[in-house]
N, C-alpha and C. Protein backbone atom coordinates (compact mmCIF):
# COMPACT_ATOMS: atom_id res chain seq x y z
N UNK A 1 74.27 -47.03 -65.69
CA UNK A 1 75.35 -47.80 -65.11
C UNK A 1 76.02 -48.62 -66.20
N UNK A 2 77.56 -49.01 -66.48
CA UNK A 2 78.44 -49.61 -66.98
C UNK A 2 77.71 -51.41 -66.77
N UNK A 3 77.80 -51.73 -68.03
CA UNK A 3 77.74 -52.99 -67.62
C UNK A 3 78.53 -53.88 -67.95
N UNK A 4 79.97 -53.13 -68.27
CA UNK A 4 81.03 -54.14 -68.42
C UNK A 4 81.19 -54.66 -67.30
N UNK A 5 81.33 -55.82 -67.16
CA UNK A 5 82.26 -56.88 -66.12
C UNK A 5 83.64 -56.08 -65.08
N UNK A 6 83.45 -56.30 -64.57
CA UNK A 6 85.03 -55.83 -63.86
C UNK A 6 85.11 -56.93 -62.48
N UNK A 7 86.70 -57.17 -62.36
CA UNK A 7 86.83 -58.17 -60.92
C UNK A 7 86.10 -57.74 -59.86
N UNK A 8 85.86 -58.90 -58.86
CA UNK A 8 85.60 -58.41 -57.48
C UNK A 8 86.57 -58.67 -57.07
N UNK A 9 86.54 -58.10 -55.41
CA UNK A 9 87.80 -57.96 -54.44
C UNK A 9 87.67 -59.22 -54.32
N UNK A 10 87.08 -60.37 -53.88
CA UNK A 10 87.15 -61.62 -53.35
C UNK A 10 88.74 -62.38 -54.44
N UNK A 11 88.68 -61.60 -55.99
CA UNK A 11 89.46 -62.30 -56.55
C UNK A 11 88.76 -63.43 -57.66
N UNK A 12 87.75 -64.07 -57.49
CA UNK A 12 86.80 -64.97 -58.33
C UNK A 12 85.85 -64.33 -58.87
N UNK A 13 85.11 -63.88 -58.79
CA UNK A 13 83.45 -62.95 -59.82
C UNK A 13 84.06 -61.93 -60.11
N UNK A 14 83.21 -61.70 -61.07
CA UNK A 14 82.67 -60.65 -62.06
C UNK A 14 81.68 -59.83 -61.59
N UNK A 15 81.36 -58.45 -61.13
CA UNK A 15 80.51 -57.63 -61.07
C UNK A 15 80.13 -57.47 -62.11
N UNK A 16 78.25 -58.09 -61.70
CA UNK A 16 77.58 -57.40 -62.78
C UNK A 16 76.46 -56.83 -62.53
N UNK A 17 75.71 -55.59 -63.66
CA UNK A 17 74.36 -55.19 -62.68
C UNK A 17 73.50 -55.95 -61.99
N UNK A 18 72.79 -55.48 -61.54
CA UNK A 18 71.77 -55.97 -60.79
C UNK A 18 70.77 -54.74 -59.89
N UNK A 19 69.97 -55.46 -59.73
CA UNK A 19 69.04 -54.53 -58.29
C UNK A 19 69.35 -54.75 -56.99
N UNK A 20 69.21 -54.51 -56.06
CA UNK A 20 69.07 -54.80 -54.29
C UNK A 20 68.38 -53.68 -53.79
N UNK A 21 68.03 -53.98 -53.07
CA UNK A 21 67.07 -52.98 -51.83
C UNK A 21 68.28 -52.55 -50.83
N UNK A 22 68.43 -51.28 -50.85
CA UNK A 22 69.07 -50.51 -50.13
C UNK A 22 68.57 -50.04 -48.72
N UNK A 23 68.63 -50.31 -47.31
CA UNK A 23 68.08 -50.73 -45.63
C UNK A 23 69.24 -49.76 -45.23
N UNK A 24 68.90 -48.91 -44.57
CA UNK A 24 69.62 -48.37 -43.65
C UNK A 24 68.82 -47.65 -41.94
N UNK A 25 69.09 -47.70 -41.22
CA UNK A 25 68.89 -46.83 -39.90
C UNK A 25 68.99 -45.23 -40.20
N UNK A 26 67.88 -44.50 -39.78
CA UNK A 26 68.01 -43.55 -39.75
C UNK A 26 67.46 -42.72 -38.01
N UNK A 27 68.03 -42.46 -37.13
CA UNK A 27 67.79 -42.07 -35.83
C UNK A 27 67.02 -43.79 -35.63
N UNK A 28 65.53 -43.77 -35.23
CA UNK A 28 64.97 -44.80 -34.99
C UNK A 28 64.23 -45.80 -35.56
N UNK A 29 64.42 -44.90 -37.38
CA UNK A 29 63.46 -45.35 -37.94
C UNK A 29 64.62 -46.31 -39.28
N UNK A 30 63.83 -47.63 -39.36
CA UNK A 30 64.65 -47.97 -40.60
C UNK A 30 63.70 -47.27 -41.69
N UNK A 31 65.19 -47.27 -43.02
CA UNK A 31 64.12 -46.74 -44.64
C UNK A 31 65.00 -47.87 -45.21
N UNK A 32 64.03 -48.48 -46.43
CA UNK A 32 64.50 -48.83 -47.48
C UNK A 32 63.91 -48.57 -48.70
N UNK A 33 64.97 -48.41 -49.63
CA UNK A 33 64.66 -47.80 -50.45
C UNK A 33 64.96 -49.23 -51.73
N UNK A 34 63.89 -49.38 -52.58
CA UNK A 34 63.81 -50.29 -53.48
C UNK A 34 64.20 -50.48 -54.77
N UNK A 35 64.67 -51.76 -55.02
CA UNK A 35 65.28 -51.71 -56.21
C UNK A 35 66.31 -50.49 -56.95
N UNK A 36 67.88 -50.60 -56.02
CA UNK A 36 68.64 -50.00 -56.42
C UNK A 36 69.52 -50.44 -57.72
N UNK A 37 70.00 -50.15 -58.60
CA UNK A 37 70.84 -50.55 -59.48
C UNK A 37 72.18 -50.44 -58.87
N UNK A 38 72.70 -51.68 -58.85
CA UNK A 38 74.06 -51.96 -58.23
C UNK A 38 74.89 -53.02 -58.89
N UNK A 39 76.24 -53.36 -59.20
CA UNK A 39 77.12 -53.91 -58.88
C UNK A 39 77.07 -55.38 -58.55
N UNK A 40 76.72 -56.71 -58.49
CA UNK A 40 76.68 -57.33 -57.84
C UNK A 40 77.90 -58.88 -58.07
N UNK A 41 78.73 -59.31 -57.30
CA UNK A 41 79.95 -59.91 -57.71
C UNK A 41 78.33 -61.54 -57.97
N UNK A 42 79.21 -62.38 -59.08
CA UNK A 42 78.12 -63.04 -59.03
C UNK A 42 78.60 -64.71 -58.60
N UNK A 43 79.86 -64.04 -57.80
CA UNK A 43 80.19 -65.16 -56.89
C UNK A 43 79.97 -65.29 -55.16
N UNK A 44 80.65 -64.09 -54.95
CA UNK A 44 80.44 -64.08 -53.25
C UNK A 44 79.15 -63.00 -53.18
N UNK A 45 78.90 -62.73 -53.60
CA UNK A 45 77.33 -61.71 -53.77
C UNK A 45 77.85 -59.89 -53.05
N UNK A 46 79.05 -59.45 -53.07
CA UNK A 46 79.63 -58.34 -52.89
C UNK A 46 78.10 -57.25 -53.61
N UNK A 47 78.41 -56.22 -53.32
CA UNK A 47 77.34 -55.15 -53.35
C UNK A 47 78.24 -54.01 -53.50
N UNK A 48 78.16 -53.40 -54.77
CA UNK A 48 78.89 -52.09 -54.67
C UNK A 48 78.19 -51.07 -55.55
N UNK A 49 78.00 -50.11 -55.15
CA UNK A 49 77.52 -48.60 -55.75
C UNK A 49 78.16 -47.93 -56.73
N UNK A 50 77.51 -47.44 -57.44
CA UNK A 50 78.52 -46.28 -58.50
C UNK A 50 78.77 -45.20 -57.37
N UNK A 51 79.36 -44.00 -57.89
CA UNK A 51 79.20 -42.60 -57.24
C UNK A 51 78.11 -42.03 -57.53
N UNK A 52 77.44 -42.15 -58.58
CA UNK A 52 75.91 -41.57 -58.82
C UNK A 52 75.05 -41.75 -58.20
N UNK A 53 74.71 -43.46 -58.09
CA UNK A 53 73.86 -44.23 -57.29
C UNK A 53 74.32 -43.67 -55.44
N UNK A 54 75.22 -43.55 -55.41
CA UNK A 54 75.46 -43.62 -54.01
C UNK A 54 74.97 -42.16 -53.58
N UNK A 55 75.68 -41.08 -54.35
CA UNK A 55 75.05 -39.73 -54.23
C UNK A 55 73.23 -39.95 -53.80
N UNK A 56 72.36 -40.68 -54.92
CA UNK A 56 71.10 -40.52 -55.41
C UNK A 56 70.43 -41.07 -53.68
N UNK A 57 71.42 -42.37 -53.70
CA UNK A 57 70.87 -42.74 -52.39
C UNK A 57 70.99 -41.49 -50.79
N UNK A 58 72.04 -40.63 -51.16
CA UNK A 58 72.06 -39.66 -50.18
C UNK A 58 71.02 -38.44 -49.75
N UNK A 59 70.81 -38.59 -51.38
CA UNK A 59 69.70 -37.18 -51.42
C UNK A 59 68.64 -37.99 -50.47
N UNK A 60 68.24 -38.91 -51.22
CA UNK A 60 66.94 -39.86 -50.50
C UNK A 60 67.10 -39.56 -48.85
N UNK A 61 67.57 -39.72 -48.70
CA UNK A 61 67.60 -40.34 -46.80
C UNK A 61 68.28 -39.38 -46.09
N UNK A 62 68.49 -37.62 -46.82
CA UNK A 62 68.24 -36.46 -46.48
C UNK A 62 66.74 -35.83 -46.49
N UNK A 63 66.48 -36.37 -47.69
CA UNK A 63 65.00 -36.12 -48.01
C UNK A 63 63.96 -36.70 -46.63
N UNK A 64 64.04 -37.66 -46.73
CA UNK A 64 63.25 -38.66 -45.98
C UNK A 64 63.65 -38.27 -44.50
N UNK A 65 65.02 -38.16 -43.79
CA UNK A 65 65.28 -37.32 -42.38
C UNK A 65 64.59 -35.86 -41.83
N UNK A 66 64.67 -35.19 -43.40
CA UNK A 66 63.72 -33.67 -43.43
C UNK A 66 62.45 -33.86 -43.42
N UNK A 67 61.94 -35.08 -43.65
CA UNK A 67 60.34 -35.34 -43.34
C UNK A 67 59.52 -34.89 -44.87
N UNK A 68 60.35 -35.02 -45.37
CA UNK A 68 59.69 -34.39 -47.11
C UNK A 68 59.87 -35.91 -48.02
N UNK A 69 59.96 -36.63 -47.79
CA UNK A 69 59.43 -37.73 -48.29
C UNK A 69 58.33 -38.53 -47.61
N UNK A 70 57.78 -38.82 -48.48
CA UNK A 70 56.50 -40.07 -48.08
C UNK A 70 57.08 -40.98 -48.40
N UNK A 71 56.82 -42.31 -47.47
CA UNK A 71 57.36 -43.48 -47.56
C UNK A 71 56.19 -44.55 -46.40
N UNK A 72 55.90 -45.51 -47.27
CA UNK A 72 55.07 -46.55 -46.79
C UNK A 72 55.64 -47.05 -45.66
N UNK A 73 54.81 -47.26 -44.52
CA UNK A 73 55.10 -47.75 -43.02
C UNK A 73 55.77 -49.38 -43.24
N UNK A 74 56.38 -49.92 -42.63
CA UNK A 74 57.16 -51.34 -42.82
C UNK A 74 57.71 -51.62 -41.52
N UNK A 75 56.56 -53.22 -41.69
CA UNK A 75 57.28 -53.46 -39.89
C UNK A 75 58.52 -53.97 -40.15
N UNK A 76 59.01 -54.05 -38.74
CA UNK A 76 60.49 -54.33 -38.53
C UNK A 76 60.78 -55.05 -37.20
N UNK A 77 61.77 -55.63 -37.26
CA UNK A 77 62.37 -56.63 -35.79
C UNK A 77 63.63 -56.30 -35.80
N UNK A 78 63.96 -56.24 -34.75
CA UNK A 78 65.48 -55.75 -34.14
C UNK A 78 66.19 -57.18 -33.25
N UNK A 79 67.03 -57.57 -33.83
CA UNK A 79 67.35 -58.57 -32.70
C UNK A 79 69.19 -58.26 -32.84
N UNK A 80 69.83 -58.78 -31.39
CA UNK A 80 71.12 -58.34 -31.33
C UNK A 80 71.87 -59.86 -31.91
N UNK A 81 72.91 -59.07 -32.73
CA UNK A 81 73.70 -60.53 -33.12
C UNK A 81 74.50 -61.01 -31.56
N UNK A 82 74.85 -61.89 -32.24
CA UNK A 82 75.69 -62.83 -31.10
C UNK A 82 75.78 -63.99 -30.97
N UNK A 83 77.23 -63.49 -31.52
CA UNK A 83 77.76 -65.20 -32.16
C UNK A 83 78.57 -65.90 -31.73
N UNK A 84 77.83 -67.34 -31.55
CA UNK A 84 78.37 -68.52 -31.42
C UNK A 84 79.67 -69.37 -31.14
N UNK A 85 80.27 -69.66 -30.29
CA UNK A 85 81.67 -70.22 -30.57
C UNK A 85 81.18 -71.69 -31.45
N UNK A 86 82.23 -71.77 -31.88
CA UNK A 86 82.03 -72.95 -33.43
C UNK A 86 81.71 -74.12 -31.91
N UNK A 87 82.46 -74.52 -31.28
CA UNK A 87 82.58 -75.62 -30.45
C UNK A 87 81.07 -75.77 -29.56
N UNK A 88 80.44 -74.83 -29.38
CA UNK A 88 79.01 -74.69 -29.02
C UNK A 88 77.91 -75.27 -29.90
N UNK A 89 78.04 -75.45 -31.09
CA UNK A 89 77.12 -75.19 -31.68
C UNK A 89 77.03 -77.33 -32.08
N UNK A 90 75.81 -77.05 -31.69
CA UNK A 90 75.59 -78.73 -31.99
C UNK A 90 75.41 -79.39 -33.21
């Protein structure tokens, strides 16, 4: 990955590398996949992928849907958002 600087959309930061853990839904099951190399604005904390990385992450969680990956069990909680009117909130 590039580690020149480039703007973020917000307009203020600089993307620069970094890691994040990549969480997605797959049918019922969440996967995450650890320590991705990404992008990260190091103002509003934006998250963006190369095309490589993003590909790499695709294979994965084809892989892992086909049942040909092993991946460590990880509990999880589901709760529904639902948000607040500002004037509610004490």
């Amino acid at each position: 990955m590039s580690s020149v600087a480039h703007d973020c959309c917000c307009k203020i930061g600089k993307m620069r590398e970094g890691r994040h853990d990549f969480m997605a839904r797959i049918e019922d099951e969440i996967i995450v996949i650890k320590d991705v190399t990404v992008l990260i604005c190091d103002t509003c904390g934006e998250i963006e992928y190369t095309l490589e990385v993003s590909r790499e992450i695709d294979r994965i969680r084809k892989e892992f849907l086909a049942g040909r990956l092993r991946a460590r069990p990880l509990a999880a909680k589901e709760v529904v958002f639902k948000p607040q009117r500002a004037d509610s909130i004490a």
